[in-house]
Protein backbone atom coordinates (compact mmCIF):
# COMPACT_ATOMS: atom_id res chain seq x y z
CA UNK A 1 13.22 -80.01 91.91
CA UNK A 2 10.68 -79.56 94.25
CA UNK A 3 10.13 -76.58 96.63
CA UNK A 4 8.68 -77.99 99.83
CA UNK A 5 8.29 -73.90 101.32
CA UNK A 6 5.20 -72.88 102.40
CA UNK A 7 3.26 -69.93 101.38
CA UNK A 8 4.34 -67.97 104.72
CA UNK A 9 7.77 -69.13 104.89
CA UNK A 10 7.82 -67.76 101.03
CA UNK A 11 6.26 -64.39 102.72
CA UNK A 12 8.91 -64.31 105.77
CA UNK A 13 11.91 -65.05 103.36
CA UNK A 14 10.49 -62.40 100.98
CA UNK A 15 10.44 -60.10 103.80
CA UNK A 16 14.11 -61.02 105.17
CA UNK A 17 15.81 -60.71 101.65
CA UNK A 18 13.98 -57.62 101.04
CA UNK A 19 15.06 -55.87 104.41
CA UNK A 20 18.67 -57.34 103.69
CA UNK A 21 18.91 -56.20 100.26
CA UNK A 22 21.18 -53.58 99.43
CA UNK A 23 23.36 -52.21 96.46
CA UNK A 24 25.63 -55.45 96.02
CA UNK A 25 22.88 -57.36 95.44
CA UNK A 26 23.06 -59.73 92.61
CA UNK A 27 19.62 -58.65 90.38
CA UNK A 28 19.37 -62.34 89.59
CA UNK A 29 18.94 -63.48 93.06
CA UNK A 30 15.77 -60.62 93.37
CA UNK A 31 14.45 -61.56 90.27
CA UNK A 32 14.10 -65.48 91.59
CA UNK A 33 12.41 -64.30 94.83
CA UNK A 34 10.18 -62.28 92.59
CA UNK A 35 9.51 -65.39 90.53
CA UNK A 36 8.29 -67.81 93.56
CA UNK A 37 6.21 -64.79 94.65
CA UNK A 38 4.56 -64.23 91.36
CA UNK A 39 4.42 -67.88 90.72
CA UNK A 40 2.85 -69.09 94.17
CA UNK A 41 0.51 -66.20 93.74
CA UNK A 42 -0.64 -67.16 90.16
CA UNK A 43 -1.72 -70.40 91.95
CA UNK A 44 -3.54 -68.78 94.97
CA UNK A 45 -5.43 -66.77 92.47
CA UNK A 46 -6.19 -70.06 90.46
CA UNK A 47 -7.37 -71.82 93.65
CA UNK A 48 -8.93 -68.81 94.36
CA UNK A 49 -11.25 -68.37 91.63
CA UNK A 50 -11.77 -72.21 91.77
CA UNK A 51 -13.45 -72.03 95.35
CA UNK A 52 -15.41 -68.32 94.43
CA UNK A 53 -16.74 -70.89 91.86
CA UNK A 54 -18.06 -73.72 94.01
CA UNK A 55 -19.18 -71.25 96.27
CA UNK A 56 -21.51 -69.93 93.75
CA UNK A 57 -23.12 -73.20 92.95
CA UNK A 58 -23.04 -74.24 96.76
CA UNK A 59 -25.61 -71.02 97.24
CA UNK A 60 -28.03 -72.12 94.47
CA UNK A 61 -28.12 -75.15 96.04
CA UNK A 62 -28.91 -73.89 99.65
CA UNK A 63 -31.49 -71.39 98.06
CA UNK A 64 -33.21 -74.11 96.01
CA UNK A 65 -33.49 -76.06 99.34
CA UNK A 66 -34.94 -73.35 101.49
CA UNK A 67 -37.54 -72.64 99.32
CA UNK A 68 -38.32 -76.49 98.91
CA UNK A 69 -38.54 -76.44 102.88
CA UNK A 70 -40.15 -73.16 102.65
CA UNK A 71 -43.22 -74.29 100.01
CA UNK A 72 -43.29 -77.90 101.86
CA UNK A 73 -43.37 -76.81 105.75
CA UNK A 74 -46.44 -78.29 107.02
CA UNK A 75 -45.57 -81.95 105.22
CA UNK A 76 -41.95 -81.61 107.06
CA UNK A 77 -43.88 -80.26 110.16
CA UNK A 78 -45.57 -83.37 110.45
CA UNK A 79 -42.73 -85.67 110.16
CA UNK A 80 -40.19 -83.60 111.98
CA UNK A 81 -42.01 -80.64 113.78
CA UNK A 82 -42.06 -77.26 113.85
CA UNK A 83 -39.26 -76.32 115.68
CA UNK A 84 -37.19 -78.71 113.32
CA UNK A 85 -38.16 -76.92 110.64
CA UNK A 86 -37.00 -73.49 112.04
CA UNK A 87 -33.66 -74.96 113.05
CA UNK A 88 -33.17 -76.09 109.17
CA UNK A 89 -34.57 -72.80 107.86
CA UNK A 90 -32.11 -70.97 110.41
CA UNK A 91 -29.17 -72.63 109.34
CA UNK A 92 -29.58 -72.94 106.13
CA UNK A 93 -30.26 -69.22 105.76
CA UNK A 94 -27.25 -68.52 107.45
CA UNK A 95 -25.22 -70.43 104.83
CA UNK A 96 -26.82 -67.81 102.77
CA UNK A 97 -25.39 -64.62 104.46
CA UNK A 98 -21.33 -64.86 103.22
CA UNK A 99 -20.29 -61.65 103.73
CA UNK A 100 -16.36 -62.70 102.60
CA UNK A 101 -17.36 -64.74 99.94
CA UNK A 102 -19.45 -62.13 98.58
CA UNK A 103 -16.24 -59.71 98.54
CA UNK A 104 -14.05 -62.50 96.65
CA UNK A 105 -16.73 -63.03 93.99
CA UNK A 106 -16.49 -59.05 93.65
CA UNK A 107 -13.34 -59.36 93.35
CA UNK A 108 -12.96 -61.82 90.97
CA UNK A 109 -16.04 -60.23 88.79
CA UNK A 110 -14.33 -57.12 88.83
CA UNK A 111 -10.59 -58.77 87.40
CA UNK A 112 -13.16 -59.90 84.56
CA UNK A 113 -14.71 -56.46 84.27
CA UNK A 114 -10.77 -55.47 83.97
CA UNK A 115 -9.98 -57.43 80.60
CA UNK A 116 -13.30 -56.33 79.09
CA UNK A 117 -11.55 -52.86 79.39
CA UNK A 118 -8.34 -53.67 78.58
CA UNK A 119 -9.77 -55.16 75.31
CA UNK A 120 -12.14 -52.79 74.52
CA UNK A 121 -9.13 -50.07 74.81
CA UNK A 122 -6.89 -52.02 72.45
CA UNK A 123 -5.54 -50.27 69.63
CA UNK A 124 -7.75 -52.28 67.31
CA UNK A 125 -10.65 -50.14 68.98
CA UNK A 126 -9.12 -46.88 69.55
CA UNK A 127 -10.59 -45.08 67.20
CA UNK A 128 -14.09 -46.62 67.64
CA UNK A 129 -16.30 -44.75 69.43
CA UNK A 130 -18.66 -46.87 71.36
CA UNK A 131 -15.60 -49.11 71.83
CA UNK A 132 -14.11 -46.32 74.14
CA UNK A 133 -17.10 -46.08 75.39
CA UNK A 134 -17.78 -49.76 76.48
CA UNK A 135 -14.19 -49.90 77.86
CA UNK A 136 -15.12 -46.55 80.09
CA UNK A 137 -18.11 -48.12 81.62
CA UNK A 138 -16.63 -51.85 82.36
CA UNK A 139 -13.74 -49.56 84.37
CA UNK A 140 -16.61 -47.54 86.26
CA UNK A 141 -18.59 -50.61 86.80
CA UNK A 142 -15.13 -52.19 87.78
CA UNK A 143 -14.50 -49.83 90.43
CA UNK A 144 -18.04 -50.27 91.92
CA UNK A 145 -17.46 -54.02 92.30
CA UNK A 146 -14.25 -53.32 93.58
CA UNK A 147 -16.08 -50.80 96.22
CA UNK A 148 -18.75 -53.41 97.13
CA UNK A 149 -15.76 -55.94 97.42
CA UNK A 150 -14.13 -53.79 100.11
CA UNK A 151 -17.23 -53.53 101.84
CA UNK A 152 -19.09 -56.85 102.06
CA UNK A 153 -15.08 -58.11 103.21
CA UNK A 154 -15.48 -55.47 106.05
C-alpha cells in the first residue's frame, strides 16, 4: 500500500490528531502518526544530505570556472568583450555566495561531528583519556557549526 499524502498534508494531519488527542486515545493510532512523521523525515534528511552533496561539487565547479575566466580574460575579451566578461564573472560569483546552502552543509557537518562524539563517548572509550577528550572537542566544534549554521541561514 501506497501513501499518496504529501509532506504538508502529513504536517496538517499531524497537527489535527495532535490538537484532537486526548485520554481515550488508542496509543497505537499515535504511535502510526509518529511513524509516517519519523519515516517521511528520515527521507527528507536523505534527500537532504543528497542535494548539500551536489551542492558542494556544483561550487568547485563554479570556482574552477571563474578562475579559468579570471586567468584567461583578455583571450575571452577579444572574442566576447569586456563587458561579457563582467556579466559571466558577476554571475558566476553570485552562484558562489549561498548563504542557505552554507547553513545546511553546517548542518549536516555538524550531525557528523555528532557521531564522532557519540562514538568517542562509548563505553568502549570511557575510561580512555584522550578518547573523552576527542569526544569533548567534536561536541564544542559541533556546537560552533551548529552556531555558524544558524547564522549563514539568517
Amino acid at each position: 500500500m501506497t501513501n499518496k499524502q504529501s509532506n504538508k498534508e502529513l504536517v496538517k494531519a499531524g497537527h489535527a490528531f495532535a490538537s484532537a488527542m486526548d485520554m481515550d486515545t488508542p496509543i497505537i493510532e499515535i504511535a502510526k502518526l509518529v511513524t509516517k512523521l519519523a519515516d517521511r523525515l528520515d527521507v527528507l534528511d536523505a534527500c537532504n544530505k543528497s542535494l548539500a552533496a551536489e551542492i558542494v561539487v556544483a561550487r568547485k565547479a563554479v570556482k574552477l570556472f571563474c578562475d579559468v575566466v579570471g586567468s584567461n580574460t583578455d583571450a575571452i575579451c577579444e572574442e566576447i568583450g569586456s563587458e561579457g566578461v563582467r556579466a559571466i564573472l558577476a554571475a558566476m560569483s553570485a552562484t558562489g555566495n549561498l548563504p542557505a546552502t552554507d547553513a545546511i552543509l553546517n548542518s549536516v557537518r555538524a550531525e557528523g561531528v555528532d557521531m564522532f562524539a557519540a562514538h568517542c563517548s562509548d563505553k568502549e572509550h570511557a575510561m580512555d583519556r584522550p578518547w573523552t577528550f576527542a569526544a569533548l572537542h567534536a561536541e564544542l566544534f559541533a556546537s560552533k557549526l551548529r552556531a555558524d549554521a544558524a547564522k549563514d541561514g539568517e
